[in-house]
C-alpha atoms as a PDB file:
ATOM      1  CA  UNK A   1      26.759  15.165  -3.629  1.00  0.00           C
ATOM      2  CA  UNK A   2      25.005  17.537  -1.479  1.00  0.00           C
ATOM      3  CA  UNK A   3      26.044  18.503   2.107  1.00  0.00           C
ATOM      4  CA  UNK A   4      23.623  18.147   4.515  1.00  0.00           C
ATOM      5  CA  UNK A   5      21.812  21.668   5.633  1.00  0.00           C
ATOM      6  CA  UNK A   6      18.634  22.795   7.186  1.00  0.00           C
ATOM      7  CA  UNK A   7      16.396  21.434   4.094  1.00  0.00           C
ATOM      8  CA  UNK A   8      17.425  18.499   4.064  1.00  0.00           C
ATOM      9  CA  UNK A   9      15.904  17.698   7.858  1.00  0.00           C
ATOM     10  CA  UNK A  10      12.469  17.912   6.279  1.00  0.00           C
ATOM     11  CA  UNK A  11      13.452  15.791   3.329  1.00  0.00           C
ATOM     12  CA  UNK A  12      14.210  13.018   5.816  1.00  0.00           C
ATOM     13  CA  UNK A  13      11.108  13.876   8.087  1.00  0.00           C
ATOM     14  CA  UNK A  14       9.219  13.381   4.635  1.00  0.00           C
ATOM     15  CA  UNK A  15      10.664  10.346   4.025  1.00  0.00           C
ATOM     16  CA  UNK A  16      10.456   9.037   7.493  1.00  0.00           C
ATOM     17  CA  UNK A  17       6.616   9.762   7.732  1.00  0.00           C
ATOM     18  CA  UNK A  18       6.427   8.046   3.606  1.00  0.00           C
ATOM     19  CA  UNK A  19       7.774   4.740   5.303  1.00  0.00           C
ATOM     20  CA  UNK A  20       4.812   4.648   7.859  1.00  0.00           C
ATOM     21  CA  UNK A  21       2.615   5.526   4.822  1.00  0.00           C
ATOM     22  CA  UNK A  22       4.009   2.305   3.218  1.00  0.00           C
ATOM     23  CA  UNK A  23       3.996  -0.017   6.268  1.00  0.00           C
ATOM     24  CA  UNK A  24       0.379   0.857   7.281  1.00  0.00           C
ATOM     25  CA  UNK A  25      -0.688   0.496   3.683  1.00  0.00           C
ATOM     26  CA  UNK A  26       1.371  -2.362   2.841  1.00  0.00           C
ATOM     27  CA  UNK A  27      -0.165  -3.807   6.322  1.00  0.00           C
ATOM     28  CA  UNK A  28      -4.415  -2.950   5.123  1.00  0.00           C
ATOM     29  CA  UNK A  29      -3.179  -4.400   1.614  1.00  0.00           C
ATOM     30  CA  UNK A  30      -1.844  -7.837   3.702  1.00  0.00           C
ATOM     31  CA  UNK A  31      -5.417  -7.713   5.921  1.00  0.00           C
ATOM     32  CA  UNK A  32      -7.095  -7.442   2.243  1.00  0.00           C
ATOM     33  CA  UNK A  33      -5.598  -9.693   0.565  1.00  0.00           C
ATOM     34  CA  UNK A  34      -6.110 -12.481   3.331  1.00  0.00           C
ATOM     35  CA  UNK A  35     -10.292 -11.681   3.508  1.00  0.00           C
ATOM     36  CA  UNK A  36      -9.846 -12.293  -0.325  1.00  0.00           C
ATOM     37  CA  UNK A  37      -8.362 -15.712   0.158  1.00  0.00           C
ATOM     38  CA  UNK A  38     -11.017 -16.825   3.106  1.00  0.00           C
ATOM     39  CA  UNK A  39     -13.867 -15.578   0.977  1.00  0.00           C
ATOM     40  CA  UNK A  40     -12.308 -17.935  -2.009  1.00  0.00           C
ATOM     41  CA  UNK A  41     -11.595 -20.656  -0.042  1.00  0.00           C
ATOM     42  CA  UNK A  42     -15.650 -20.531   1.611  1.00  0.00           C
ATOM     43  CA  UNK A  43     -17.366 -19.854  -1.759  1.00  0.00           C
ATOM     44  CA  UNK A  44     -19.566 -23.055  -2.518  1.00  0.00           C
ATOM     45  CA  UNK A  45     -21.596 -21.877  -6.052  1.00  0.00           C
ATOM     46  CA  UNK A  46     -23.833 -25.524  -5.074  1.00  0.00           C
ATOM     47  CA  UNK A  47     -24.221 -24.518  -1.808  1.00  0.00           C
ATOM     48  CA  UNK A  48     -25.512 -21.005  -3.206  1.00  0.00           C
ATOM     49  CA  UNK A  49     -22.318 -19.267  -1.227  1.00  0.00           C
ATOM     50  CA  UNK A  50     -21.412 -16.846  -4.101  1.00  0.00           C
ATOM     51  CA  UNK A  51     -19.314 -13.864  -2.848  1.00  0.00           C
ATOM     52  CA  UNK A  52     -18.880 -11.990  -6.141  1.00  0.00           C
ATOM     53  CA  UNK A  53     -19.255  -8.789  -5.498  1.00  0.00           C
ATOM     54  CA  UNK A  54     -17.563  -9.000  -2.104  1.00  0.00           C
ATOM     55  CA  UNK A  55     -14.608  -9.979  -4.013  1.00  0.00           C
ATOM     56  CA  UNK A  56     -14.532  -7.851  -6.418  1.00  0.00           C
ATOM     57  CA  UNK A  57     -14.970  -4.894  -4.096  1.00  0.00           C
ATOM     58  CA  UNK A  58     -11.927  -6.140  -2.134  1.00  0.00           C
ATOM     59  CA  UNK A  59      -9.724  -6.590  -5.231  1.00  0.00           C
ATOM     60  CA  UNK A  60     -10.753  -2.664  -6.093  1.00  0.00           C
ATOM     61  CA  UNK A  61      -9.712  -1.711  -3.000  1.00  0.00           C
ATOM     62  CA  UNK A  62      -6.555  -4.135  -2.966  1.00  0.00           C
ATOM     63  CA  UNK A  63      -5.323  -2.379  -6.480  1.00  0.00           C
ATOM     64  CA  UNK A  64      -5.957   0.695  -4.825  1.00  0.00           C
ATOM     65  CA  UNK A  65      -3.878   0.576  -1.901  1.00  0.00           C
ATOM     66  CA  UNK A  66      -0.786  -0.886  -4.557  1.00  0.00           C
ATOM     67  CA  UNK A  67      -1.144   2.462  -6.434  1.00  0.00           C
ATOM     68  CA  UNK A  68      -1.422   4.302  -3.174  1.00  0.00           C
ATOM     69  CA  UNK A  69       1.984   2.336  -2.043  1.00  0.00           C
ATOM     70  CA  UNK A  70       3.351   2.806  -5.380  1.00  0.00           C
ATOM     71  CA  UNK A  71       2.764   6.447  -5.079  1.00  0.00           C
ATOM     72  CA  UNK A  72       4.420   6.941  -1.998  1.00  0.00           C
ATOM     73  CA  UNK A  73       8.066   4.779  -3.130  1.00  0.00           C
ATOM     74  CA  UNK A  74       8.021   6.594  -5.930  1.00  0.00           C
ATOM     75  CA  UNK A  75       8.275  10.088  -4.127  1.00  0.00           C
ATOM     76  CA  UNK A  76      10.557   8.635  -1.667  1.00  0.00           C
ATOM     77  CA  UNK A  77      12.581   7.717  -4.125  1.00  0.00           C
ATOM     78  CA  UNK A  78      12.730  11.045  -5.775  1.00  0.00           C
ATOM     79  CA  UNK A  79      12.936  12.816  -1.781  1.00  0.00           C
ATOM     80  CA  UNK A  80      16.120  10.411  -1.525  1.00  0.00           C
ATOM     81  CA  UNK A  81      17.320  11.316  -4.607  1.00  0.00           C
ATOM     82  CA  UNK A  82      17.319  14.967  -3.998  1.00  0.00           C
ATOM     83  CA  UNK A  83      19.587  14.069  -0.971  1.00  0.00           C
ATOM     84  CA  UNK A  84      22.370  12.539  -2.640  1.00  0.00           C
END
């Protein structure tokens, strides 16, 4: 195990400013993921309300933001590591 010096104060800034990354990502993903259900739930194809493409663009961007989140664990996880 490492003892804490000078270094590792920017590690944990890192990894402090990676968890508000996350949250605000993780929190667009949530907003996302709820306009994808509303637009589900209203789509009528025999009332011509088809929102294809709307929903499709918002699944692009929902897989988007999970790689984005992914990212950012993933290099906290190695920031943490490097702690230890």
């Amino acid at each position: 195990m490492r003892l804490k010096n000078q270094g590792d104060d920017s590690l944990y800034q890192e990894i402090k400013k990676l968890d508000e990354e996350i949250d605000k990502l993780t929190k667009e993903k949530e907003k996302i993921e709820k306009e994808w259900k509303r637009l589900l739930m209203e789509e009528d194809v025999s009332k011509g309300k088809i929102y294809a493409s709307e929903l499709h663009e918002l699944m692009q961007k929902k897989l988007m933001l999970e790689v984005e989140i992914d990212y950012r664990i993933k290099k906290k996880n190695r920031l943490m590591f490097d702690i230890t």
